[in-house]
C-alpha atoms as a PDB file:
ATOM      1  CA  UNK A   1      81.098 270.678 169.603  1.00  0.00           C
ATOM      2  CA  UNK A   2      81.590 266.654 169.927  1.00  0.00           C
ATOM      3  CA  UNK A   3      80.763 265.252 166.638  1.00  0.00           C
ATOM      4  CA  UNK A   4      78.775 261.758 166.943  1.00  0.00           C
ATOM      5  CA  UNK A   5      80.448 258.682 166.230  1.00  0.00           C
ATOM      6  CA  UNK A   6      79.161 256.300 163.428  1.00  0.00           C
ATOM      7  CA  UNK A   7      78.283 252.343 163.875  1.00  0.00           C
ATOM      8  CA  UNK A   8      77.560 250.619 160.850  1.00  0.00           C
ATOM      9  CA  UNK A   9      75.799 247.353 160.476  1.00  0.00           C
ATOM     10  CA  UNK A  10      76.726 245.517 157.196  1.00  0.00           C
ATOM     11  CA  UNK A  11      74.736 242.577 155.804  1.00  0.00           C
ATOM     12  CA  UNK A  12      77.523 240.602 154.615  1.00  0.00           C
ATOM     13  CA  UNK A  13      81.272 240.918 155.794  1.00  0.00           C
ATOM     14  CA  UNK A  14      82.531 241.902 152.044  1.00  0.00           C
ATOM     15  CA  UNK A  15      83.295 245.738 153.363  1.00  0.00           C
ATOM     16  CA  UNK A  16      84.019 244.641 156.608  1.00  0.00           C
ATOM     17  CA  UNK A  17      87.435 243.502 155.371  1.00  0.00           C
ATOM     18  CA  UNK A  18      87.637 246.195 153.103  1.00  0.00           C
ATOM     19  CA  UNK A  19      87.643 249.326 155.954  1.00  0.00           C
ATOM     20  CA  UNK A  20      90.191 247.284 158.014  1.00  0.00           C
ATOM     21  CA  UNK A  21      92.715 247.200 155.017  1.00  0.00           C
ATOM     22  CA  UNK A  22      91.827 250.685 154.397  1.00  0.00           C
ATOM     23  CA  UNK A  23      92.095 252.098 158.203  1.00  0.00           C
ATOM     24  CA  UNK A  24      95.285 249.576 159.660  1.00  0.00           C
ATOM     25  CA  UNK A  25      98.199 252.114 158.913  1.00  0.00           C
ATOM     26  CA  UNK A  26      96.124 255.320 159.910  1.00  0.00           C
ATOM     27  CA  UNK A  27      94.575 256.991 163.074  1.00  0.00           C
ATOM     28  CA  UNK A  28      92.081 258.613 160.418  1.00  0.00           C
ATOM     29  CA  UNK A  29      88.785 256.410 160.593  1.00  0.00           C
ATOM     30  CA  UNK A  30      86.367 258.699 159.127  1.00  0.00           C
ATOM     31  CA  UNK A  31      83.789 257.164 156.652  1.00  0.00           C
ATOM     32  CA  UNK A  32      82.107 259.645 154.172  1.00  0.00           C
ATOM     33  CA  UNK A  33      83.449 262.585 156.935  1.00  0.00           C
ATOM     34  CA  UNK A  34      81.917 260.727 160.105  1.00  0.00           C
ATOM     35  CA  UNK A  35      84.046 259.206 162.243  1.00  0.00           C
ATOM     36  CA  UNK A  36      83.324 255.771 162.473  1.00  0.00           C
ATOM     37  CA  UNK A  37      83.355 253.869 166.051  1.00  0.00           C
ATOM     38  CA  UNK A  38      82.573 250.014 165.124  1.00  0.00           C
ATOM     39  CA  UNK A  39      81.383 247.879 162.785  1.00  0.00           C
ATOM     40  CA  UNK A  40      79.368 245.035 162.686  1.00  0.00           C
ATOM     41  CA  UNK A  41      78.289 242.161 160.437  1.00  0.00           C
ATOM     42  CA  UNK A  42      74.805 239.643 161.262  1.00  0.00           C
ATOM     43  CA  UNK A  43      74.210 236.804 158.817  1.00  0.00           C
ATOM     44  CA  UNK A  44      70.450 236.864 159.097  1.00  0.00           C
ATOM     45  CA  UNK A  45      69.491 234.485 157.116  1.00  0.00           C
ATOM     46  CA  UNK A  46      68.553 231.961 159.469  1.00  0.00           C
ATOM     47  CA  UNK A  47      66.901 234.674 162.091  1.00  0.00           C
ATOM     48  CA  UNK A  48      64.368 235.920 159.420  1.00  0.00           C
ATOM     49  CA  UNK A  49      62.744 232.445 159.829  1.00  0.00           C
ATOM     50  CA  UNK A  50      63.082 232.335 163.769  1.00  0.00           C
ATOM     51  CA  UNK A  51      61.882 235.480 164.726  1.00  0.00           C
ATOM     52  CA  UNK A  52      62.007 233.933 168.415  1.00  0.00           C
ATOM     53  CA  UNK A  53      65.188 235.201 169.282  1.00  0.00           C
ATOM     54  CA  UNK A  54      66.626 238.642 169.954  1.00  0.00           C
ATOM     55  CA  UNK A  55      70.165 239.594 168.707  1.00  0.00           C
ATOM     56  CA  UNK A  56      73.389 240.405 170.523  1.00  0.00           C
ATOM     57  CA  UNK A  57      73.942 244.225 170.060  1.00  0.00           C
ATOM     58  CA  UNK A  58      77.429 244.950 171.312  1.00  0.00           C
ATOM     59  CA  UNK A  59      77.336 248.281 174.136  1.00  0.00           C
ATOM     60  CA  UNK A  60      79.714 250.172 172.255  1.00  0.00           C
ATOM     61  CA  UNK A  61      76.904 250.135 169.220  1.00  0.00           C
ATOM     62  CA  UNK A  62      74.060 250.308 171.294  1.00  0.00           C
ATOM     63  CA  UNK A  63      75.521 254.080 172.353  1.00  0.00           C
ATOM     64  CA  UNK A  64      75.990 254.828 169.480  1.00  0.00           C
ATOM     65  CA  UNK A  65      73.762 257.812 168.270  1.00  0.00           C
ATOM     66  CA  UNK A  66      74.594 257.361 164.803  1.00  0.00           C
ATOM     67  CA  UNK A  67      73.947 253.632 163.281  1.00  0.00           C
ATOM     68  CA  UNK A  68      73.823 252.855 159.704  1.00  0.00           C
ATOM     69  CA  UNK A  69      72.827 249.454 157.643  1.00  0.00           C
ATOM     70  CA  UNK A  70      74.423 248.629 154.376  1.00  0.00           C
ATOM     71  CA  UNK A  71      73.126 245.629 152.574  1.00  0.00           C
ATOM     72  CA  UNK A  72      72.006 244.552 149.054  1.00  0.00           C
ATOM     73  CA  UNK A  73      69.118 246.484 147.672  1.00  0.00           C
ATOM     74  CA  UNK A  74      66.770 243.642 147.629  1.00  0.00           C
ATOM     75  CA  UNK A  75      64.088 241.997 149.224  1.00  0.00           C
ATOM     76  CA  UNK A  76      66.343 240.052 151.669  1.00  0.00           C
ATOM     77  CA  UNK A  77      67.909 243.287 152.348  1.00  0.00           C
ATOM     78  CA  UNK A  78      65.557 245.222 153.381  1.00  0.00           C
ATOM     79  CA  UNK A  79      64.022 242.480 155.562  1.00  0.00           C
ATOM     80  CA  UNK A  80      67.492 242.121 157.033  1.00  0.00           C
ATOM     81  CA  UNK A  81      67.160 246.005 158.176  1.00  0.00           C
ATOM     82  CA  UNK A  82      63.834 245.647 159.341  1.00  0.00           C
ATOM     83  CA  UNK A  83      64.720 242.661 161.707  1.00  0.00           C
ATOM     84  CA  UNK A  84      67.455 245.118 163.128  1.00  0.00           C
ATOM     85  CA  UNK A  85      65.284 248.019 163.238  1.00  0.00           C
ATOM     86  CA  UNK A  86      62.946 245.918 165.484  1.00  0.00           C
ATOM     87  CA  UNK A  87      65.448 245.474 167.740  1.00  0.00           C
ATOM     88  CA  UNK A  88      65.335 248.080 171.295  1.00  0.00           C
ATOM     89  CA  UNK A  89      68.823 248.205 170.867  1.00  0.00           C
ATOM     90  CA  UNK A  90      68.663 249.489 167.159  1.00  0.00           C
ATOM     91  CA  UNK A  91      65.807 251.680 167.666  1.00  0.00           C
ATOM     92  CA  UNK A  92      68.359 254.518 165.833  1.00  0.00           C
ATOM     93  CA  UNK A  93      69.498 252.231 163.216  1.00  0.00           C
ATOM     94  CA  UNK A  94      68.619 253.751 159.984  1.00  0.00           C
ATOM     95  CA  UNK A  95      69.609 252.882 156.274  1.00  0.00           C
ATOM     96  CA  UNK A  96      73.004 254.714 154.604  1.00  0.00           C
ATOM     97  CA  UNK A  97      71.387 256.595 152.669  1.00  0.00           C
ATOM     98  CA  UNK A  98      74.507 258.377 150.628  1.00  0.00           C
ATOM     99  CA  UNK A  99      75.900 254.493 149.786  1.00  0.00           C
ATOM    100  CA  UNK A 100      72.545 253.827 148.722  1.00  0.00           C
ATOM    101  CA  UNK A 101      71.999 256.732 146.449  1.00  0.00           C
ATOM    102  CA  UNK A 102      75.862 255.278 144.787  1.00  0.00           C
ATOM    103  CA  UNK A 103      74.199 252.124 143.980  1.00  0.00           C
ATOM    104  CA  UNK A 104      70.986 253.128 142.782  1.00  0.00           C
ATOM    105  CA  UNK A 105      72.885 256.034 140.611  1.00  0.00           C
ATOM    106  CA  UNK A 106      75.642 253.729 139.692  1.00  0.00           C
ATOM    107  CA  UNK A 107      73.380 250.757 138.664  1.00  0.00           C
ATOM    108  CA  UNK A 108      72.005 252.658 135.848  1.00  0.00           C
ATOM    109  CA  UNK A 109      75.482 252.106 133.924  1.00  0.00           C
ATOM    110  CA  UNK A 110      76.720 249.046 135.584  1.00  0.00           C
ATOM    111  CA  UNK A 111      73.935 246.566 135.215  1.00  0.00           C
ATOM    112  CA  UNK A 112      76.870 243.409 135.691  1.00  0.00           C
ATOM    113  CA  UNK A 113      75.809 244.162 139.700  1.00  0.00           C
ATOM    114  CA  UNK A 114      72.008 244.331 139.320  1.00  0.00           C
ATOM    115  CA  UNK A 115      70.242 240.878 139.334  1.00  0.00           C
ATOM    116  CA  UNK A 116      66.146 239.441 139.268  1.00  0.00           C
ATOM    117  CA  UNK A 117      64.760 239.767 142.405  1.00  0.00           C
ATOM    118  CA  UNK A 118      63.612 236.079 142.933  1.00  0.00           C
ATOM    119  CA  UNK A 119      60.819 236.830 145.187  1.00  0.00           C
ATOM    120  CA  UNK A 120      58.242 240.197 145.028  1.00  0.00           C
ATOM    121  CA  UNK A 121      58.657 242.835 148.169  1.00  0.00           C
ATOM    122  CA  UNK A 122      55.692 244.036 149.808  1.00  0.00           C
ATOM    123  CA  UNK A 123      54.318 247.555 148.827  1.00  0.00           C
ATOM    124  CA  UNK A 124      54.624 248.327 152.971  1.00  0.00           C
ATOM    125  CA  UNK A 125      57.874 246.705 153.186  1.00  0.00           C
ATOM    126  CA  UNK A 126      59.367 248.861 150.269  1.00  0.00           C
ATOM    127  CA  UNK A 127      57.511 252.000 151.728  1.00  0.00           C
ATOM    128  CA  UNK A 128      58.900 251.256 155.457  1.00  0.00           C
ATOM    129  CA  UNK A 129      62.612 251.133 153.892  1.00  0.00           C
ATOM    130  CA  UNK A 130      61.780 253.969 150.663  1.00  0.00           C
ATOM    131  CA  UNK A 131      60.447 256.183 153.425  1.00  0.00           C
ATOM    132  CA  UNK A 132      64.107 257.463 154.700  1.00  0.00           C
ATOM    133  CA  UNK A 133      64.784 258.769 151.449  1.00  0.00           C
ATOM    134  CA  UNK A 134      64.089 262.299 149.309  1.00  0.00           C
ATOM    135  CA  UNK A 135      61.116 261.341 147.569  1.00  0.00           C
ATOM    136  CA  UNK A 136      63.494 261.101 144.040  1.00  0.00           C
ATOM    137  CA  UNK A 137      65.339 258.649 145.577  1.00  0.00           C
ATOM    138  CA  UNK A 138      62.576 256.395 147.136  1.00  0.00           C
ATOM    139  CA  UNK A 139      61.037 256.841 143.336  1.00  0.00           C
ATOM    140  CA  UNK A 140      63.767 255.256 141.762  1.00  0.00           C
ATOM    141  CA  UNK A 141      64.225 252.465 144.601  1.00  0.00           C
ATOM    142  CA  UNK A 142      60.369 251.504 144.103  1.00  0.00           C
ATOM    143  CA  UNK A 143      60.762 251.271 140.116  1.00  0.00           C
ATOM    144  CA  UNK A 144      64.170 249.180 140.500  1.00  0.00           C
ATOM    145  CA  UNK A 145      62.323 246.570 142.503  1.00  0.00           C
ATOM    146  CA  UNK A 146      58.609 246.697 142.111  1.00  0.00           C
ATOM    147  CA  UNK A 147      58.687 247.689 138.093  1.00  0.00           C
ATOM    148  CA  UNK A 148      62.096 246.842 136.745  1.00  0.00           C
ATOM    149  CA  UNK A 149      62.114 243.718 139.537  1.00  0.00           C
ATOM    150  CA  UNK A 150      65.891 244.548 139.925  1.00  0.00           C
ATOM    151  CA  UNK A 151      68.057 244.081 143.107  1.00  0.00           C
ATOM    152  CA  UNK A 152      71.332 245.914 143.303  1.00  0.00           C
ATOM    153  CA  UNK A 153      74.249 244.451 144.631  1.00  0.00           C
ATOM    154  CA  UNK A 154      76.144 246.076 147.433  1.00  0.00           C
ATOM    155  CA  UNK A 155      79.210 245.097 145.152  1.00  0.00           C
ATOM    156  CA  UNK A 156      78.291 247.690 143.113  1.00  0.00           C
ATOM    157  CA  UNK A 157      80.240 249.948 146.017  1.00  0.00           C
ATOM    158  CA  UNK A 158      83.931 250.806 146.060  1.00  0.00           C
ATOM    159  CA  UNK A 159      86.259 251.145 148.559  1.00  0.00           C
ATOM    160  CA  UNK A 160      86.860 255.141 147.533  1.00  0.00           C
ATOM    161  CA  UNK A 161      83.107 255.432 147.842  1.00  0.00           C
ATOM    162  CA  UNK A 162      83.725 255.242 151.446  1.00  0.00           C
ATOM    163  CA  UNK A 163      86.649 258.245 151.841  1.00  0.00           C
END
């Protein structure tokens, strides 16, 4: 049985750095047990406002059956995945759900890494994102930003959350 590599998209380049010092003395590039093919950073800032253009998805991603996004839980965030997910080329991109059930759990006790959301998200928006999740989880995502009006950091992560 050939198990399916992994592609993950990040939304900033802050773990990007991270895997490479963790995976440049070993043949061993497994990320939470799934081997992990490429990775891949977009600053989409600017391409949330220009919605005219599409983005450059490498081939080696684009055959990739297993893509993840890992960003900030926050409105930016989950606009960032939903620009991707638009894309044909992403059409199996889906959120990581494990690294996001980290920071929701570990924002409870670490609140240094949660922040105001400085805009409101979209009941559809938040459903569109909340809808990959056990219903729990997609609970507590919905309360962190539409009651509590939380974000959670991505910096919330560590680099052993990734073994």
């Amino acid at each position: 049985m050939t198990v399916s590599k992994t592609s993950i998209i990040f939304e900033r380049e802050y773990f990007i750095w991270m895997l490479m010092d963790k995976f440049k003395d070993t043949k061993n590039r497994n990320v939470n047990k799934m081997p992990l093919q490429s990775v891949l950073c977009y600053d989409l800032d600017e391409l949330l406002e220009e919605k005219q253009f599409d983005l450059f998805v490498p081939d080696k991603i684009q055959k990739c059956e297993n893509i993840l996004f890992l960003g900030n839980l926050d409105v930016q965030g989950i606009k960032e995945f939903k620009v991707l997910q638009q894309q044909q080329a992403l059409k199996n991109i889906r959120p990581w759900i494990s690294m996001y059930e980290i920071m929701i759990e570990r924002s409870q006790y670490d609140k240094e890494k949660s922040f105001e959301l400085k805009e409101d998200i979209s009941s559809s928006e938040l459903n569109d994102f909340s809808k990959y999740f056990d219903p729990e989880v997609a609970n507590k995502i919905k309360k962190t930003m539409k009651i509590d009006k939380k974000g959670i950091s991505e910096k919330i992560l560590k680099l052993d959350d990734f073994a």
